[in-house]
Protein backbone atom coordinates (compact mmCIF):
# COMPACT_ATOMS: atom_id res chain seq x y z
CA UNK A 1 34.97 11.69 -49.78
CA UNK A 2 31.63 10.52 -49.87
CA UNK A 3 29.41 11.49 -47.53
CA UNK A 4 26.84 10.04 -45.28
CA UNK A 5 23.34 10.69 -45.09
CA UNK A 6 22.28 11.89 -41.34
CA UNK A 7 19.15 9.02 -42.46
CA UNK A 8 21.33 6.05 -42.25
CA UNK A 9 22.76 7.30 -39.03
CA UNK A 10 19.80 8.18 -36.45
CA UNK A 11 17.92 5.30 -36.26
CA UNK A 12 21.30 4.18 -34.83
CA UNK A 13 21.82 6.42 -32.61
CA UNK A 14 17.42 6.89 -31.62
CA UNK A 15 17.72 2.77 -30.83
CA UNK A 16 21.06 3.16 -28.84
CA UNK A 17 19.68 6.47 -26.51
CA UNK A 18 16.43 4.21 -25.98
CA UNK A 19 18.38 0.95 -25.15
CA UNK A 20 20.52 3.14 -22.61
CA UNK A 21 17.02 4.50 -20.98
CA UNK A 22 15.40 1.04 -20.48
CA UNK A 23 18.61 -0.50 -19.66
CA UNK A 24 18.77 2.34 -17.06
CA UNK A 25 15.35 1.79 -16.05
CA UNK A 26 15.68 -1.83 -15.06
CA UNK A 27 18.86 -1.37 -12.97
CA UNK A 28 17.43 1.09 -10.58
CA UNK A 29 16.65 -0.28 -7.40
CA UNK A 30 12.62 -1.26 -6.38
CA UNK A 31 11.75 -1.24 -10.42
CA UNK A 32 8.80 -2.48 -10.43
CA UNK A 33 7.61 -0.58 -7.67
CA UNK A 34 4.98 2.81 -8.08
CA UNK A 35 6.05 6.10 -6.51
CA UNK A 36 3.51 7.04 -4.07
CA UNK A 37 2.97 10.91 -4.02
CA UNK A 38 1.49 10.51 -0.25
CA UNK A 39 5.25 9.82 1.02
CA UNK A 40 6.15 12.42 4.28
CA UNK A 41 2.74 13.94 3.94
CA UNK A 42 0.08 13.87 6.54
CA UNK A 43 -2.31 10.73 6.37
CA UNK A 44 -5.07 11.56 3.78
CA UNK A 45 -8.76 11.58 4.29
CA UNK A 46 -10.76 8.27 6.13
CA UNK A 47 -14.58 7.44 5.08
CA UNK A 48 -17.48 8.31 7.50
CA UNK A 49 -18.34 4.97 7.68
CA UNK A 50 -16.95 1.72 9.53
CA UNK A 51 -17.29 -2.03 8.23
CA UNK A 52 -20.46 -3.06 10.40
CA UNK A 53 -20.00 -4.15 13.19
CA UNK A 54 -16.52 -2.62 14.10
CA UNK A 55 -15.13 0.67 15.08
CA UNK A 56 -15.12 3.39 13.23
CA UNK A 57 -11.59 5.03 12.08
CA UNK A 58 -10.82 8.52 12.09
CA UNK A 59 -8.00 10.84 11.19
CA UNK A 60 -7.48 10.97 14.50
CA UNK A 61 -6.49 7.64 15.49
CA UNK A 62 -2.80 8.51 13.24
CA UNK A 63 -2.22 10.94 15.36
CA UNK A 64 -1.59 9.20 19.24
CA UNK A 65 2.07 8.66 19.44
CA UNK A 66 2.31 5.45 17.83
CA UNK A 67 3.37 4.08 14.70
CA UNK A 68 -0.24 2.77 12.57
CA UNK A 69 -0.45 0.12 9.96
CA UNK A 70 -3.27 1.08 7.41
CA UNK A 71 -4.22 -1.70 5.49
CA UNK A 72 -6.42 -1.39 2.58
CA UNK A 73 -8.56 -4.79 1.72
CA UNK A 74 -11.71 -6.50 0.38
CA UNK A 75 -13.41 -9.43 0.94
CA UNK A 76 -13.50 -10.44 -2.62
CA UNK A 77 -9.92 -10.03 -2.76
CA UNK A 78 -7.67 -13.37 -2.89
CA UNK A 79 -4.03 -11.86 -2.04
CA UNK A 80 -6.27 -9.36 0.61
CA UNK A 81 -7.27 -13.48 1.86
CA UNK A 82 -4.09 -14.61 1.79
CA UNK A 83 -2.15 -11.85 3.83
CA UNK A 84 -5.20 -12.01 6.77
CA UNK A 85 -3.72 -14.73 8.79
CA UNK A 86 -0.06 -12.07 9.04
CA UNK A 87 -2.47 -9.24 9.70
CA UNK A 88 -4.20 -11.39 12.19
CA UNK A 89 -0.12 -12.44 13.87
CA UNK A 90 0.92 -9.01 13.70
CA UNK A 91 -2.25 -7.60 15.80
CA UNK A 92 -1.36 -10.75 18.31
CA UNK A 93 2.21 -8.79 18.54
CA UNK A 94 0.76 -5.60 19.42
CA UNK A 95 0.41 -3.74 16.54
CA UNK A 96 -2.12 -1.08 15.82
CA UNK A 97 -3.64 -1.78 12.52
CA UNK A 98 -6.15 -0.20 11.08
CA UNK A 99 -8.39 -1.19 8.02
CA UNK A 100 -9.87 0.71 4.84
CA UNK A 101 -12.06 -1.64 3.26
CA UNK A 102 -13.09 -0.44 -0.52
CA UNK A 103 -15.16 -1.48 -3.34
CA UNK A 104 -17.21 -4.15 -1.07
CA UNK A 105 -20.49 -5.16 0.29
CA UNK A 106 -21.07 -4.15 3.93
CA UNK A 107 -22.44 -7.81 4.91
CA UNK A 108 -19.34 -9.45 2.76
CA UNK A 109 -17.09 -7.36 4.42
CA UNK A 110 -18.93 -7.01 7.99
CA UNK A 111 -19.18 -11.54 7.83
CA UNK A 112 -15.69 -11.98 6.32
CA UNK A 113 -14.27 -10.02 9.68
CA UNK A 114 -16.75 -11.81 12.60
CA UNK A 115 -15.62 -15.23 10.14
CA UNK A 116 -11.84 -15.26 10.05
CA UNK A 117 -11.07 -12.72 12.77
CA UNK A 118 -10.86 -8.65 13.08
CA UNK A 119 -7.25 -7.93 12.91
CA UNK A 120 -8.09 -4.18 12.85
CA UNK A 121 -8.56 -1.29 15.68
CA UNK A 122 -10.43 0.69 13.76
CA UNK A 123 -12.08 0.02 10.42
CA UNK A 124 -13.14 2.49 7.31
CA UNK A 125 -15.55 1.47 4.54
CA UNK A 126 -15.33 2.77 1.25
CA UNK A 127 -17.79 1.11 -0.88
CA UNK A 128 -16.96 3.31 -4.34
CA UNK A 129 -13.28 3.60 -3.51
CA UNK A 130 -13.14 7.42 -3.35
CA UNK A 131 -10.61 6.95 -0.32
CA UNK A 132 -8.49 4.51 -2.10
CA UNK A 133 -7.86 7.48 -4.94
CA UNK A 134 -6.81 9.75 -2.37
CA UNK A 135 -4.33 7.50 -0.57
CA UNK A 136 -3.25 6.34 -4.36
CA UNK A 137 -4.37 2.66 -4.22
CA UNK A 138 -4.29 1.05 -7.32
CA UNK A 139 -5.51 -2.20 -6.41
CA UNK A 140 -5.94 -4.48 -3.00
CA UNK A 141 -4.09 -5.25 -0.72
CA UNK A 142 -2.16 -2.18 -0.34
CA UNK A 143 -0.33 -1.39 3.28
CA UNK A 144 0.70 1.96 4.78
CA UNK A 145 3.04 2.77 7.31
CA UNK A 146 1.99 6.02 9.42
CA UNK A 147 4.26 7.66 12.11
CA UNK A 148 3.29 8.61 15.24
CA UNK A 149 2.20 12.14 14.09
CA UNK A 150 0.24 10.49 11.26
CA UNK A 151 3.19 10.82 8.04
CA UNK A 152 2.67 8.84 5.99
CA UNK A 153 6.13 6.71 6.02
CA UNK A 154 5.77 3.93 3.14
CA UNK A 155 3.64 1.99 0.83
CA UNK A 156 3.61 -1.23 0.52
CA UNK A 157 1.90 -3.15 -2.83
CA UNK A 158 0.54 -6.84 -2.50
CA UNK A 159 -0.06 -8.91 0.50
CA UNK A 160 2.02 -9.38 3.53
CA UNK A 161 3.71 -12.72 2.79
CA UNK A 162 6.64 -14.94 1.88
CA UNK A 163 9.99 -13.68 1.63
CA UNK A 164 9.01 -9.93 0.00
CA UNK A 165 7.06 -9.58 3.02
CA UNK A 166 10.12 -10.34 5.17
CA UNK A 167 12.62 -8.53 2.99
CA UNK A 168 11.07 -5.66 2.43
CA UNK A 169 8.07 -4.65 4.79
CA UNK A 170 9.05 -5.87 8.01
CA UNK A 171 12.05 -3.41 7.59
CA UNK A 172 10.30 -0.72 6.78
CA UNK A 173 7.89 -1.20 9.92
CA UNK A 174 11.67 -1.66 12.13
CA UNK A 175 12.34 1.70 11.11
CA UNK A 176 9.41 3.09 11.46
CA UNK A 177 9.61 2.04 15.20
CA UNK A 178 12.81 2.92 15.62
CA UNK A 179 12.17 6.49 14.73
């Protein structure tokens, strides 16, 4: 009987384990979506600084019994432009959201807001994005949702519209209240 070399049969085998992986990887639910590591811990540090012309946020402002939105934007920021108008509706419904505004100008920033309207309580301003490493940003517009105690509860990536928007964050924010 002849017999085989163990050459001809692992690249087999190598390709078929990897295909299983990836294949594995792109069934699992949200895959496209990055793990935040901030998930169930308490809210992570806020600049000293507010935009000009607002109020400044603290860490104490998670902390007051209600459920916070933390929304991290920039003027310069096209999806950040295109989700203000839903930031702007959900503040209309009562909402407490707050705003971390990173790698900006203060008078871009500070004139975008008095321009197009201050959907935020509270604002932060984080001109070299130091704060946006600690809560994990990768890029604008990312959305938080903080429990009453200040946990955070989810992440959201991209801006707050269309049907993703619906489908996905407005649940999350349900549940949050209905904790």
């Amino acid at each position: 009987m002849a017999k085989i070399s163990p050459l001809l049969v692992l690249p087999p085998l190598i390709f078929a384990g990897l295909a299983g992986l990836f294949f594995a990887g792109m069934m699992r639910d949200n895959a496209g979506e990055i793990p935040s590591t901030i998930i169930g811990q308490q809210a992570p540090s806020v600049p000293e600084a507010a935009v000009p012309g607002t109020t400044q946020l603290t860490l104490e402002d998670f902390s007051t019994g209600e459920v916070t939105i933390v929304n991290f934007w920039a003027s310069w920021c096209p999806p950040c432009r295109a989700e203000h108008p839903t930031l702007l509706a959900l503040q209309e419904q009562g909402y407490r959201i707050a705003g971390l505004n990173f790698r900006d100008a203060e008078d871009d920033a500070s004139n975008y807001l008095q321009k197009d309207g201050n959907p935020f309580f509270a604002t932060g301003f984080d001109p070299r994005g130091r704060t946006a490493i600690d809560w994990g940003v990768t890029a604008p517009p990312e959305t938080f949702i903080l429990g009453p105690d200040g946990t955070v509860l989810n992440r959201y990536i991209g801006p707050l519209v269309g049907s993703d928007y619906e489908q996905r964050f407005l649940p999350m924010l349900e549940a949050a209240l209905a904790e």
